[in-house]
Each structure stands twice: as C-alpha cells, then as structure tokens.
C-alpha atoms as a PDB file:
ATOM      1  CA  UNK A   1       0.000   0.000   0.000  1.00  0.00           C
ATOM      2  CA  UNK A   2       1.223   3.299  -1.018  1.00  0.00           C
ATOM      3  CA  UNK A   3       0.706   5.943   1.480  1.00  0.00           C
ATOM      4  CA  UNK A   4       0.085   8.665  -1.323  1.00  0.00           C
ATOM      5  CA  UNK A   5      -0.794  11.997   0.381  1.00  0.00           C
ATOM      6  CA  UNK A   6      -3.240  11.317   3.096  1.00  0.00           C
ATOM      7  CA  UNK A   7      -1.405  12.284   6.489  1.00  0.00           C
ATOM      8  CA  UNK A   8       0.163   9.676   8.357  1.00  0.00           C
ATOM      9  CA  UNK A   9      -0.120  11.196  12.440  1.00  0.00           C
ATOM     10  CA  UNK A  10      -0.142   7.899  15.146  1.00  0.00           C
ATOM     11  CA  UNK A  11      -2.035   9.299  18.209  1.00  0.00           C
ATOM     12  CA  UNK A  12      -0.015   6.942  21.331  1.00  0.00           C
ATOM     13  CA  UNK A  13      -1.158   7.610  25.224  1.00  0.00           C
ATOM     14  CA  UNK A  14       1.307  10.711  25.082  1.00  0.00           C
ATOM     15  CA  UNK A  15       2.384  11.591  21.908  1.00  0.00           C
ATOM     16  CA  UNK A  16       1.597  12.363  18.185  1.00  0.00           C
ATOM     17  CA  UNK A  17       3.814  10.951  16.238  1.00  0.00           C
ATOM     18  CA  UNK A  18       3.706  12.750  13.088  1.00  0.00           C
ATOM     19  CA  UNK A  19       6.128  13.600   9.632  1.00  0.00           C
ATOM     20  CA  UNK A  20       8.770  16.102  10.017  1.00  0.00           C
ATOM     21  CA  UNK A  21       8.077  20.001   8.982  1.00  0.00           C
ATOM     22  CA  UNK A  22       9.960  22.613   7.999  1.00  0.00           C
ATOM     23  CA  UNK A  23       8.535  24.627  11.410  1.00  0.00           C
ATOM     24  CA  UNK A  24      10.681  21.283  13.973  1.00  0.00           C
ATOM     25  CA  UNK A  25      14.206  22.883  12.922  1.00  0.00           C
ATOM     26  CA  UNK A  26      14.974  24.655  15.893  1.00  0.00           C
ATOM     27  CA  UNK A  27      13.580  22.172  18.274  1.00  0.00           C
ATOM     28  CA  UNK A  28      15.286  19.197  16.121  1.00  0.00           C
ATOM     29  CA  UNK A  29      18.558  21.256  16.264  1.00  0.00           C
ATOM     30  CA  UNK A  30      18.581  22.468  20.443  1.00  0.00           C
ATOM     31  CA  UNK A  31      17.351  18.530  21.073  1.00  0.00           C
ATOM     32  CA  UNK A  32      20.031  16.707  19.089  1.00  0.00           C
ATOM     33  CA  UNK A  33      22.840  19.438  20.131  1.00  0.00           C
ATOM     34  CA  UNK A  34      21.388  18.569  23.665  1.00  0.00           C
ATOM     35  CA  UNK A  35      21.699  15.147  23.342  1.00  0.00           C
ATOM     36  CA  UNK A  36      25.231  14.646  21.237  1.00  0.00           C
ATOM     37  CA  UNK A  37      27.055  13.038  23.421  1.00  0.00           C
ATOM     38  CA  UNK A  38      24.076  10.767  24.658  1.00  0.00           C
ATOM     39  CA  UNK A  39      23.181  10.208  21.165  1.00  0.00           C
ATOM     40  CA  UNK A  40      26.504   9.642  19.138  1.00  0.00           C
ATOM     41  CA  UNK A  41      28.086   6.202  20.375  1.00  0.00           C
ATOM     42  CA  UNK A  42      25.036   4.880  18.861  1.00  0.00           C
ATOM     43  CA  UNK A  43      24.345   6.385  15.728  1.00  0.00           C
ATOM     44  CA  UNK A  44      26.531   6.689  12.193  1.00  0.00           C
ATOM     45  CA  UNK A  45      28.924   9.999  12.462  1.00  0.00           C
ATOM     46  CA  UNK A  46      27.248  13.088  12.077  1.00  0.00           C
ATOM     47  CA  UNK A  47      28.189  14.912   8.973  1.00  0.00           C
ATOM     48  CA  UNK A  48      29.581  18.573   9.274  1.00  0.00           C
ATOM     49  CA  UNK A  49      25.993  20.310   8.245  1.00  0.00           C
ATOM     50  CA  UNK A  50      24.251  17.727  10.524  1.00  0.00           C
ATOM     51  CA  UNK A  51      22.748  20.689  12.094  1.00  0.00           C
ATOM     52  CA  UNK A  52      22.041  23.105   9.781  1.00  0.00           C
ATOM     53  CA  UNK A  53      18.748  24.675   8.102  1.00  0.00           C
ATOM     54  CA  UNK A  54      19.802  23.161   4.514  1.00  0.00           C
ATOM     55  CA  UNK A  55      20.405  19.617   5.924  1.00  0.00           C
ATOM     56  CA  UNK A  56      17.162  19.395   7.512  1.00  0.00           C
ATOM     57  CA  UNK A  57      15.123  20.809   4.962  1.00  0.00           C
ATOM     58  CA  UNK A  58      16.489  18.093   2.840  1.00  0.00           C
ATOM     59  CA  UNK A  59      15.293  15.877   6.139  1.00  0.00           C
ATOM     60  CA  UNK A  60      11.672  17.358   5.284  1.00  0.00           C
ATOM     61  CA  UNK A  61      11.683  16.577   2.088  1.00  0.00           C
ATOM     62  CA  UNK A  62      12.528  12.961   1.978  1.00  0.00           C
ATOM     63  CA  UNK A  63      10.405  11.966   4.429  1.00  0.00           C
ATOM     64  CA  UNK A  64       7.807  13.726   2.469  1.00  0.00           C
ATOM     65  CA  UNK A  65       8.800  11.556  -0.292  1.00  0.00           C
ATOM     66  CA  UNK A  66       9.456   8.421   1.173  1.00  0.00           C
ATOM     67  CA  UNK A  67       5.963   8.765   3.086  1.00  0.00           C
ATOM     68  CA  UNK A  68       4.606   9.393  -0.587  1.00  0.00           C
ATOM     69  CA  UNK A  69       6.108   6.643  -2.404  1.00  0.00           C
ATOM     70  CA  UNK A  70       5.860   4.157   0.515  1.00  0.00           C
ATOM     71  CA  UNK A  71       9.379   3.132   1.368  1.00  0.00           C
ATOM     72  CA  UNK A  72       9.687   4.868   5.075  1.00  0.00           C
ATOM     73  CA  UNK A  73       7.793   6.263   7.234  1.00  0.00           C
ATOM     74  CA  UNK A  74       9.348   9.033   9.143  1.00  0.00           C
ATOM     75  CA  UNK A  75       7.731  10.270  12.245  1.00  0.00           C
ATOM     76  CA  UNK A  76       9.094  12.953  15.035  1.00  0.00           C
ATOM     77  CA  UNK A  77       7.940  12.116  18.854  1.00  0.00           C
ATOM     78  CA  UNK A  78       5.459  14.963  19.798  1.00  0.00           C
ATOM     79  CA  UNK A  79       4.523  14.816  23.346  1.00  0.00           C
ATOM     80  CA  UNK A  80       0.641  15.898  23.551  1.00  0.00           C
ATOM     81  CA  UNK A  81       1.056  17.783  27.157  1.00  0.00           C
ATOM     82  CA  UNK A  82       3.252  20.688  26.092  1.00  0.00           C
ATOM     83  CA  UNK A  83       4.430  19.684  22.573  1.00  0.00           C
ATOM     84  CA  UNK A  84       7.803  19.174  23.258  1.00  0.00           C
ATOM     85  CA  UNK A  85       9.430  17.291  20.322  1.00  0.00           C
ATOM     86  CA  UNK A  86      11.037  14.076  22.299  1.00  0.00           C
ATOM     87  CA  UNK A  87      13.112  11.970  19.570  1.00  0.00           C
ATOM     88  CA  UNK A  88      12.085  10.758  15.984  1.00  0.00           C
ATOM     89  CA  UNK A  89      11.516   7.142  14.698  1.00  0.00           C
ATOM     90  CA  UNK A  90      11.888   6.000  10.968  1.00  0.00           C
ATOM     91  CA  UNK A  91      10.545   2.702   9.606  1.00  0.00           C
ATOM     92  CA  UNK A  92      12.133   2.362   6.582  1.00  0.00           C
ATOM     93  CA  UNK A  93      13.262  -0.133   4.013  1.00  0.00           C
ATOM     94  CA  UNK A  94       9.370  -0.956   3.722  1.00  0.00           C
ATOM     95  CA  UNK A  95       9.965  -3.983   1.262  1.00  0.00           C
ATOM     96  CA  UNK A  96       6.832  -5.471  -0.800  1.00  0.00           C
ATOM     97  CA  UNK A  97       5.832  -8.637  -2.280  1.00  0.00           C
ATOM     98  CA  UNK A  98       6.818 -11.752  -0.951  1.00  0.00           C
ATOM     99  CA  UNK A  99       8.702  -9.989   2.124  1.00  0.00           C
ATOM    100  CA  UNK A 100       5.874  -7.055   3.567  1.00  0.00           C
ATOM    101  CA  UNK A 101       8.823  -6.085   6.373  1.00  0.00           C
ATOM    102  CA  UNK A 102      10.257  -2.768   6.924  1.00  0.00           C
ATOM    103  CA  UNK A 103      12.797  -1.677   9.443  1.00  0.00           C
ATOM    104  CA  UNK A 104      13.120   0.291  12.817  1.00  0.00           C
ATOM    105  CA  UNK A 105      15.718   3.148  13.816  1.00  0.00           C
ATOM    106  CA  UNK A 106      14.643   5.445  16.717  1.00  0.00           C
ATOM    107  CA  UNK A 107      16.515   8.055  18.323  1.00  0.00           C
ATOM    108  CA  UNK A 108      15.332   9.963  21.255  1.00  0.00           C
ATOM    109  CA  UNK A 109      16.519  12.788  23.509  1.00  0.00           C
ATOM    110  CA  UNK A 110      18.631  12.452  26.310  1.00  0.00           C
ATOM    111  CA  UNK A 111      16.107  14.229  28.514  1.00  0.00           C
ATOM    112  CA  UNK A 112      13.219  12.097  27.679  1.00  0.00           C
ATOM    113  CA  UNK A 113      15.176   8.612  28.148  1.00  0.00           C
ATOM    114  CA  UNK A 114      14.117   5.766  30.306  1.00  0.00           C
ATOM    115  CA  UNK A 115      10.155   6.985  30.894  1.00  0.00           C
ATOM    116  CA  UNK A 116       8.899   4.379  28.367  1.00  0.00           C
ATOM    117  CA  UNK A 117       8.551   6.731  25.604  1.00  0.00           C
ATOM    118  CA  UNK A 118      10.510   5.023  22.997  1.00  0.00           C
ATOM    119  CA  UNK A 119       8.753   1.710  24.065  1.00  0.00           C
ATOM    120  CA  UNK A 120       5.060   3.542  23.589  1.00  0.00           C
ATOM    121  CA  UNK A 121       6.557   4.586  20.592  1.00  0.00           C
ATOM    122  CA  UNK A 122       7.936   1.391  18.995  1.00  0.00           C
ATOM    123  CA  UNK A 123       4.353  -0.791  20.158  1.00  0.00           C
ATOM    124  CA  UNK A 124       2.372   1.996  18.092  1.00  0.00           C
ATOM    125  CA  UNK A 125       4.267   2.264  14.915  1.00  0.00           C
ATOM    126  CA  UNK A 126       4.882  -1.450  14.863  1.00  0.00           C
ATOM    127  CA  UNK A 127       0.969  -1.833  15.429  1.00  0.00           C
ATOM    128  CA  UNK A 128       0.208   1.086  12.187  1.00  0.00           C
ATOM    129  CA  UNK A 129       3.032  -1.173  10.427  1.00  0.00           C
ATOM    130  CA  UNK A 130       0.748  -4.587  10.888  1.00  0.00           C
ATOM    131  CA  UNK A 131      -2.774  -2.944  10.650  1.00  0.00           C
ATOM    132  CA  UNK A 132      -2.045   0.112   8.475  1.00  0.00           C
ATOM    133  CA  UNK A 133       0.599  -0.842   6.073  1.00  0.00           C
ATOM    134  CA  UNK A 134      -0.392  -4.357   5.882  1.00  0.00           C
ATOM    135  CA  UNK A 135       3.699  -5.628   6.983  1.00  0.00           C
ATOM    136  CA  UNK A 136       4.269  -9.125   8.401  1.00  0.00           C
ATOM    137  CA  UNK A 137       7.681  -8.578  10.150  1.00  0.00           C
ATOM    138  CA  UNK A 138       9.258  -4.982  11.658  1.00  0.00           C
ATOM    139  CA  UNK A 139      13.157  -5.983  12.119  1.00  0.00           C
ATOM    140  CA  UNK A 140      15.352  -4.061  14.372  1.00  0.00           C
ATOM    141  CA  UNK A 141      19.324  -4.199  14.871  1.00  0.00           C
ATOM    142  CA  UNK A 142      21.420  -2.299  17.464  1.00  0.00           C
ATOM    143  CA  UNK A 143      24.984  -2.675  19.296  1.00  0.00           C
ATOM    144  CA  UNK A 144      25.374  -5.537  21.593  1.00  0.00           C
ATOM    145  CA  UNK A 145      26.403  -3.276  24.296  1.00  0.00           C
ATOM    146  CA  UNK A 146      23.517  -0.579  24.084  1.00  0.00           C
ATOM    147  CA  UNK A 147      21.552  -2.084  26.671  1.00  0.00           C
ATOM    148  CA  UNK A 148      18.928   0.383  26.893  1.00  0.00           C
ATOM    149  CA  UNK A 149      18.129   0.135  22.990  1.00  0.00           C
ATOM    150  CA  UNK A 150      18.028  -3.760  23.488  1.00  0.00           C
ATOM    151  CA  UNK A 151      15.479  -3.713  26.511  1.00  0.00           C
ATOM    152  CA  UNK A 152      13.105  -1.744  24.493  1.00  0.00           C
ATOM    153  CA  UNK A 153      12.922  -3.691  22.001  1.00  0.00           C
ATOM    154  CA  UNK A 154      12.343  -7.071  24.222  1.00  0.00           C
ATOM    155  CA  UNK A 155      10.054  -4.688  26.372  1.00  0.00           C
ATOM    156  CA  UNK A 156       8.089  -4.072  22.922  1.00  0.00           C
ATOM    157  CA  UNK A 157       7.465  -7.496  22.059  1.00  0.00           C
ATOM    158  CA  UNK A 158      10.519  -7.793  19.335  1.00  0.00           C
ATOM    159  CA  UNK A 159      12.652 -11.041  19.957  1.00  0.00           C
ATOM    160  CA  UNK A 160      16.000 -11.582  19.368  1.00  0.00           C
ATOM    161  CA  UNK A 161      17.086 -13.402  16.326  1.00  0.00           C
ATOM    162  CA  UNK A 162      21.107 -13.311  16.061  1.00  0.00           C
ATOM    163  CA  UNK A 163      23.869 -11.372  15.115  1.00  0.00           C
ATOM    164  CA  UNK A 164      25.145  -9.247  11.981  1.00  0.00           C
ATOM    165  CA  UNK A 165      28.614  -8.494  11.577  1.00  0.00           C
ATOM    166  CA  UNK A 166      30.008  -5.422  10.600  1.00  0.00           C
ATOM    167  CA  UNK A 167      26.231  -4.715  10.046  1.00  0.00           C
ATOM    168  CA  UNK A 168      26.844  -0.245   9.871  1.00  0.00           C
ATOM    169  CA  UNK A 169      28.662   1.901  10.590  1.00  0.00           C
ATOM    170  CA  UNK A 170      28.337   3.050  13.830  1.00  0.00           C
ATOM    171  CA  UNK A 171      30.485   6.315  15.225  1.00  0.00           C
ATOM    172  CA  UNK A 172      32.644   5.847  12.338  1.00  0.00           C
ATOM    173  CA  UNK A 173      33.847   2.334  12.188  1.00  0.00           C
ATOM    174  CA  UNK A 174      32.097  -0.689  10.941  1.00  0.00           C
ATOM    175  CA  UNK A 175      30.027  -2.453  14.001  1.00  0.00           C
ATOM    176  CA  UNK A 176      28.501  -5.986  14.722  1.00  0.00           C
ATOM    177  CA  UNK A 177      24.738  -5.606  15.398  1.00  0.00           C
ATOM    178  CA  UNK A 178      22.119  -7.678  17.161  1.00  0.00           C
ATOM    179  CA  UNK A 179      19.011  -8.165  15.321  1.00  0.00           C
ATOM    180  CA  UNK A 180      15.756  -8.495  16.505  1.00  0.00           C
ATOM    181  CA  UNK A 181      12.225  -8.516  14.567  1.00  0.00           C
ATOM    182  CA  UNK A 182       8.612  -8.558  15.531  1.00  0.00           C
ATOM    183  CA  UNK A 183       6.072 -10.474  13.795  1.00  0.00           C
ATOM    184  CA  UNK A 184       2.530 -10.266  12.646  1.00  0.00           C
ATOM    185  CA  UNK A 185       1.754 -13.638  13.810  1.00  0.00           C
ATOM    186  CA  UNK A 186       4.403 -14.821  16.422  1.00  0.00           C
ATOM    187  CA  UNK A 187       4.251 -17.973  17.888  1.00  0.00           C
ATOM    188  CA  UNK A 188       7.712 -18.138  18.964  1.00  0.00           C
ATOM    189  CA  UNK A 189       7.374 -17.401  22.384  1.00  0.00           C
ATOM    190  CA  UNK A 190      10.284 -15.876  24.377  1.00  0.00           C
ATOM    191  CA  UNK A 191      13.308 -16.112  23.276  1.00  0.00           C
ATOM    192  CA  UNK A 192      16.611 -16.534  24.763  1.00  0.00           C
ATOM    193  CA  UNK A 193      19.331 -14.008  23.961  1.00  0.00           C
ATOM    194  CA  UNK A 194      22.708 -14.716  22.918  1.00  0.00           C
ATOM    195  CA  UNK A 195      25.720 -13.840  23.833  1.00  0.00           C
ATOM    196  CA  UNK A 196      27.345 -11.310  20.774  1.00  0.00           C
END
C-alpha cells in the first residue's frame, strides 16, 4: 500500500507521532545538540551540516517523499502535554511482495530517556506497520552493548534473532549488530538471547 498523500499522524497515550516540517528545525537542532554526546556512540557519524537549516530541509523533504512513495515512514515524537518534540523514529526499508517487512531506527533525547517513551513509541508504529501498512515482520538491529536500545525492544514485544557483523557503521567504524524482529503472527514465544 502506497501511502500517497493522506497524512500519516499515530495518536499513542502521550504523543503524536507525526512527519517532520519545515517549522521542527529549531527544536530538532537544540534537542540533538542537547543530546550529542548521549546520542553519538550509537548512531553513524554526524556529517559537518548535521545541524544546519539546509540539511534538515532536505530531512523534510525525503520523508515527504518516502511517506509518498511508501518506502519509510518518518515520524518525530510529539509529546501531547506541552508539545515538546522528544526523539524521531523512521521505519524504513518498507519492502513489498513476498517480504511485507520494513525496518526500525529510533533516536530519542537524552532528557526524555528511560520513561517508556521510545517503548510507547515502537508498540504503536509497529501496530500502524501490521494494521495500516499491511507488513508481516518490523526488524530491528542495534549494538550488543547498548543495553537500553536492546530492553526496548524485548520490552516491545521484538525477539531476538542473532547477530550481523560489521552490520553499519556506527560512530565511524564498521560495528557488529544484534538483530531483533517482531512479527505479525508470532508464535515463537520468548526467546533466549545470545551472547554477541
């Protein structure tokens, strides 16, 4: 299913999660300059105009796009109570046909870590990705050491399937992942995780 134009917003218990715009920059800019040294031993190495008006705009657009042509779906965390922008998710690599799977990356600020945010987050788009966008697995790959990433995931019903290696680059060198996926119609029960 293509999402075409109609608006994609997921209403959770505390947030809207909801496309980029244009109007996010400074609180997208103050949140991730906030957060940079929370953020970056997890995520690829920011580029030198990371930050600036140009690279986000270009951040607008292809989620614009990719929302329009159906390969990603990228949402910002918008908490309802005072519209504070909280982190962003991004399911992308939506994959037709014989697949229907897409995949998870989340980010979200240090401020607004560990208060189940990211795991409200994850259960709702993983939900839209089932019910909406007619998907039959969500996968999901992080570090081995970034406990915190890997908890919400388990915590969000995803279970652990195995290791990667030198699966992306991750704070500028090429990093062994753990992957995890959550399907339509598990019957796996809990799984045990493995050492990486």
């Amino acid at each position: 299913m293509i999402l075409g134009k109609r608006k994609v917003r997921i209403e959770t218990e505390r947030m809207t999660l909801r496309p980029p715009l244009h109007s996010d920059y400074r609180d997208w800019t103050s949140l991730r300059l906030h957060s940079r040294e929370f953020l970056q031993p997890w995520e690829p190495t920011w580029a030198t105009d990371h930050l600036a008006r140009k690279a986000f705009t270009n951040r607008v657009y292809w989620a614009q796009r990719s929302i329009g042509n159906g390969s990603a779906l990228p949402l910002f965390l918008i908490r309802r109570a005072d519209q504070a922008l909280l982190g962003a998710i991004t399911l992308d690599n939506i994959r037709r046909g014989p697949a229907q799977a897409g995949t998870l990356g989340y980010w979200i600020g240090e401020p607004y870590a560990r208060q189940g945010y990211m795991r409200e987050t994850i259960q709702s788009v993983v939900h839209y990705a089932f019910h909406k966008l007619d998907l039959s697995r969500v996968e999901a790959a992080c570090l081995p050491e970034n406990a915190a990433s890997r908890g919400v995931l388990e915590k969000a019903g995803f279970k652990y399937e195995g290791v990667a290696q030198s699966y992306l680059q991750i704070d500028g060198r090429w990093r062994t992942h753990v992957l995890y996926a959550c399907l339509r119609m598990d019957r796996r029960g809990r799984t045990e995780v493995g050492q990486a």
